[in-house]
C-alpha atoms as a PDB file:
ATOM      1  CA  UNK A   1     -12.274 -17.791  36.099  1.00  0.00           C
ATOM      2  CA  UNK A   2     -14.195 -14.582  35.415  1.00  0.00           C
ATOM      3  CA  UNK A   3     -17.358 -12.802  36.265  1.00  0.00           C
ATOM      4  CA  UNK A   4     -19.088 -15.689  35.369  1.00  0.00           C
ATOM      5  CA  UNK A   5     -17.458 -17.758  37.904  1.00  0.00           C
ATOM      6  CA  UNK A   6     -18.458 -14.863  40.328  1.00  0.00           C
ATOM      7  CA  UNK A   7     -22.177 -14.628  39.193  1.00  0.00           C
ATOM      8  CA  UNK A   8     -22.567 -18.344  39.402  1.00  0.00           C
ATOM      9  CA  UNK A   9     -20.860 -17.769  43.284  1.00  0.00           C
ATOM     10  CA  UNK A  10     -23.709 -15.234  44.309  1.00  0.00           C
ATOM     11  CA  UNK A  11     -26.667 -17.014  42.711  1.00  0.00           C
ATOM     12  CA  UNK A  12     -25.203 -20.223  44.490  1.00  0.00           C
ATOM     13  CA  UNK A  13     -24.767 -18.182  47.965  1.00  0.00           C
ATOM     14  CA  UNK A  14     -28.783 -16.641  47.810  1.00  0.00           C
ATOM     15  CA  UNK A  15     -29.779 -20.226  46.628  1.00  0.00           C
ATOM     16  CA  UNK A  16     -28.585 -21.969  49.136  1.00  0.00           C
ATOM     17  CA  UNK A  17     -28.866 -19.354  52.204  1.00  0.00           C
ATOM     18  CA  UNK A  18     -32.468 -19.016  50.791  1.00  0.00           C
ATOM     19  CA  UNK A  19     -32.974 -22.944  51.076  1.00  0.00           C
ATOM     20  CA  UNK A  20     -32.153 -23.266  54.166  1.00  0.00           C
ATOM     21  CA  UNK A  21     -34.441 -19.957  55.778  1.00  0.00           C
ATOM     22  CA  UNK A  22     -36.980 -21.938  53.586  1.00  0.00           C
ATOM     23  CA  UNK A  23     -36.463 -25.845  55.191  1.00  0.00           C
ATOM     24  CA  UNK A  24     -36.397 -24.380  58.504  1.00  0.00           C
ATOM     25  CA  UNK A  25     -39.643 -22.385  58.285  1.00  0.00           C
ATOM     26  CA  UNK A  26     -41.370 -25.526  56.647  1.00  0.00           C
ATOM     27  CA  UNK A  27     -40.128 -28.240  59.192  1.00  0.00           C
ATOM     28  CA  UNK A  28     -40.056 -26.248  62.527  1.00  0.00           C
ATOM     29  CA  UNK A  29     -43.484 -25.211  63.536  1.00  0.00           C
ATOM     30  CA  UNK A  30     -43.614 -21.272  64.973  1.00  0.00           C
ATOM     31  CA  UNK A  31     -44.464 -20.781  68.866  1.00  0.00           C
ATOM     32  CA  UNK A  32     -45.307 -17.985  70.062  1.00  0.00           C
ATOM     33  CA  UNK A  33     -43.440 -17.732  74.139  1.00  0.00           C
ATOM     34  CA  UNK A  34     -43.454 -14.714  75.910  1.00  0.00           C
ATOM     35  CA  UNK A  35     -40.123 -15.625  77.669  1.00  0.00           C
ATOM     36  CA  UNK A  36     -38.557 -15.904  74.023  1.00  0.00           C
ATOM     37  CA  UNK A  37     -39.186 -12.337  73.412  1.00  0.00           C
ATOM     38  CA  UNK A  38     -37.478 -11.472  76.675  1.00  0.00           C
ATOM     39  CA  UNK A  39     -33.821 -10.392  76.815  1.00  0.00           C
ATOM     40  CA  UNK A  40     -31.755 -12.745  78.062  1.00  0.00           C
ATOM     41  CA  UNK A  41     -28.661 -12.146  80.318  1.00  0.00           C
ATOM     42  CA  UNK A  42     -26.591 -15.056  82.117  1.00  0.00           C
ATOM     43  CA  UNK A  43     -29.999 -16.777  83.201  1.00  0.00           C
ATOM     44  CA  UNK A  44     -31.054 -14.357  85.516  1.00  0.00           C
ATOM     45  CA  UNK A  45     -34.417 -12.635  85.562  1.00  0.00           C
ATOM     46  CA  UNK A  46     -33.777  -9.170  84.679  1.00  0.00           C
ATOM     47  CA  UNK A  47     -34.636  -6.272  87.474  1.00  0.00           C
ATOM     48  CA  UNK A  48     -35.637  -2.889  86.001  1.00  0.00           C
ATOM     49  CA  UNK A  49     -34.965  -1.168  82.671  1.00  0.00           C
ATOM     50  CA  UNK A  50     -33.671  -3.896  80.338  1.00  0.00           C
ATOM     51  CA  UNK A  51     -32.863  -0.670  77.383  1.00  0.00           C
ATOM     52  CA  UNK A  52     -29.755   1.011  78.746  1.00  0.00           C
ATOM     53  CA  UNK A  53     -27.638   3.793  77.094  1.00  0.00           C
ATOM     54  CA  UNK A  54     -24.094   2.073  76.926  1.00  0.00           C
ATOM     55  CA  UNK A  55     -20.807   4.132  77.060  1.00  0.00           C
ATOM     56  CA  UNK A  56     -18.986   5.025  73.568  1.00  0.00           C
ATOM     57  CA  UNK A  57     -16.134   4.138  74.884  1.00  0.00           C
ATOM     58  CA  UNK A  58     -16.718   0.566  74.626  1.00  0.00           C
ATOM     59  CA  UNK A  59     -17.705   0.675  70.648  1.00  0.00           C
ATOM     60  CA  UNK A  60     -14.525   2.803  70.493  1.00  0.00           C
ATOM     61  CA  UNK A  61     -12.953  -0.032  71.919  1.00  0.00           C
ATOM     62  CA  UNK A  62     -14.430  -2.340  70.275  1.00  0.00           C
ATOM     63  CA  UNK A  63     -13.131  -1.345  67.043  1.00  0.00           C
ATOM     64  CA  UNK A  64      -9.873  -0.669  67.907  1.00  0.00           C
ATOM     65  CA  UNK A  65      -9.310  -4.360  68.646  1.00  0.00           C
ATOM     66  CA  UNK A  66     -10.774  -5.614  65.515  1.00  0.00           C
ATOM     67  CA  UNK A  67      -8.446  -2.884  63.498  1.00  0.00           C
ATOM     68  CA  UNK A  68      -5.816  -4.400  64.962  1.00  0.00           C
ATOM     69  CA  UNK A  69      -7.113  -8.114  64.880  1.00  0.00           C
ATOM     70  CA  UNK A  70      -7.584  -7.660  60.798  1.00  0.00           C
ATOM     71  CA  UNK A  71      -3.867  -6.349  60.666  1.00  0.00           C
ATOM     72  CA  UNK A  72      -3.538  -9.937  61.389  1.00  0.00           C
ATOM     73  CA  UNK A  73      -5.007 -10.952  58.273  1.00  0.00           C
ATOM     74  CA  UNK A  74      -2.971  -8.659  55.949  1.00  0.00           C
ATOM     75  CA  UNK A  75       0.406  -9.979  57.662  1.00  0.00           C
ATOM     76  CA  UNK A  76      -0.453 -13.706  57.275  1.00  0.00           C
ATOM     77  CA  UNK A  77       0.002 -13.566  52.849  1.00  0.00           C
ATOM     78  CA  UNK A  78       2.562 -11.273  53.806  1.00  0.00           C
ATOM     79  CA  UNK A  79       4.562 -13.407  55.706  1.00  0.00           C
ATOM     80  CA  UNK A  80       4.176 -15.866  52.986  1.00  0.00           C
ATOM     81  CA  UNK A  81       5.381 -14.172  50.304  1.00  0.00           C
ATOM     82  CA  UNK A  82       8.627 -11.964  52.143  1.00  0.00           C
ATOM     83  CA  UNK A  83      11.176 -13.979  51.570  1.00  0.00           C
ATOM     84  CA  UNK A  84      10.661 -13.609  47.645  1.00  0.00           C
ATOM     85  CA  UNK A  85      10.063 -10.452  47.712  1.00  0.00           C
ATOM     86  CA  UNK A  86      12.767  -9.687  49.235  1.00  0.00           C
ATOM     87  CA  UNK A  87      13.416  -5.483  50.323  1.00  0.00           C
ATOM     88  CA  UNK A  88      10.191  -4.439  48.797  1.00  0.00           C
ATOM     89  CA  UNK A  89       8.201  -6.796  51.070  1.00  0.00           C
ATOM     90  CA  UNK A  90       9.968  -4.995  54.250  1.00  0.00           C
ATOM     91  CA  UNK A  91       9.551  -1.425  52.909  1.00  0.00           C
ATOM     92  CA  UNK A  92       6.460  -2.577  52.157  1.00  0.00           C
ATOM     93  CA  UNK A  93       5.522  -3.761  55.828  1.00  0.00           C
ATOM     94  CA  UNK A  94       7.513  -1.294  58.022  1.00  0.00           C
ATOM     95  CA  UNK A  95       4.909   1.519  55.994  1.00  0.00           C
ATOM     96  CA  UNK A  96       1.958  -0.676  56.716  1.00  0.00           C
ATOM     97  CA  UNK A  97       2.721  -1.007  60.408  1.00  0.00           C
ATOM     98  CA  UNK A  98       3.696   3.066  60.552  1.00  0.00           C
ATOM     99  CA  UNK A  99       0.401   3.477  59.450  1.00  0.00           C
ATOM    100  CA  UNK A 100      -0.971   1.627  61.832  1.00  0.00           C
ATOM    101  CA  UNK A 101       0.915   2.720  64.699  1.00  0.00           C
ATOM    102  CA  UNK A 102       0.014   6.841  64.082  1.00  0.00           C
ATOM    103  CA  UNK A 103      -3.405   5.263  64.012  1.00  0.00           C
ATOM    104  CA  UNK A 104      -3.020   3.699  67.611  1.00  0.00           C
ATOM    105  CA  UNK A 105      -0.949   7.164  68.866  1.00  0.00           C
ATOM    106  CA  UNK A 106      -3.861   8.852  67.345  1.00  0.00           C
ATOM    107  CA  UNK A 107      -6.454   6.377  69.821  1.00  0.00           C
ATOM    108  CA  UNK A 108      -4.432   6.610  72.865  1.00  0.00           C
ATOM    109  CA  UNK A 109      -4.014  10.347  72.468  1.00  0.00           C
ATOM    110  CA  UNK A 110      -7.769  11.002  72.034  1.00  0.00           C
ATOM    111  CA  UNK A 111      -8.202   9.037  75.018  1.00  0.00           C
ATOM    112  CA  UNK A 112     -10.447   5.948  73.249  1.00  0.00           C
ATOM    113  CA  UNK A 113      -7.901   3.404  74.908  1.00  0.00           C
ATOM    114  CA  UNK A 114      -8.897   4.270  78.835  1.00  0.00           C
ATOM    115  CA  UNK A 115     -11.204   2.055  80.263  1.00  0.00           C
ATOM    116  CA  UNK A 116     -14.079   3.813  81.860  1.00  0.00           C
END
């Protein structure tokens, strides 16, 4: 496996991404609905400005949890592969999760983890 492998991937990925945009603008015919264009929330008409400045808090928020949802990801191989390791797989994890924990003191201390 080599960069061919990888170019044959991509072309693969557009091709058949690109097929399907393709089918589904040939076999569904386009309406035009003036409700489809409307934003939708829960089913119930909307009352007033529908464009709304949102807080930053929640973005902040927002990525905090997925930081620490991807940590997830990068302990799973880990976790796999400790026991052979052996002491280099803990050093190894104890600096990944100090890391990660000065990240969350740095967070709470700016105040990104308080809920409006």
């Amino acid at each position: 496996m080599g960069a061919s492998s990888l170019i044959v991937l991509i072309i693969a990925a557009i091709a058949f991404s690109g097929i399907a945009i393709l089918v589904s603008k040939l076999v569904l015919k386009p309406t035009t609905n003036k409700q489809k264009g409307e934003p939708y929330e829960c089913g119930i008409p909307t009352q007033g400005k529908t464009w709304t400045q949102l807080n930053v808090g929640y973005y902040l928020f927002a990525l905090i949890f997925l930081i620490f949802d991807v940590e997830l990801v990068f302990l799973f191989p880990w976790a796999v592969v400790a026991k052979g390791m052996g002491w280099i797989a803990l050093v190894e994890i104890v600096i990944f999760f100090f890391i990660l924990f000065m990240g969350f003191l740095y967070a709470h201390k700016k105040g990104a983890l308080k809920w409006m």
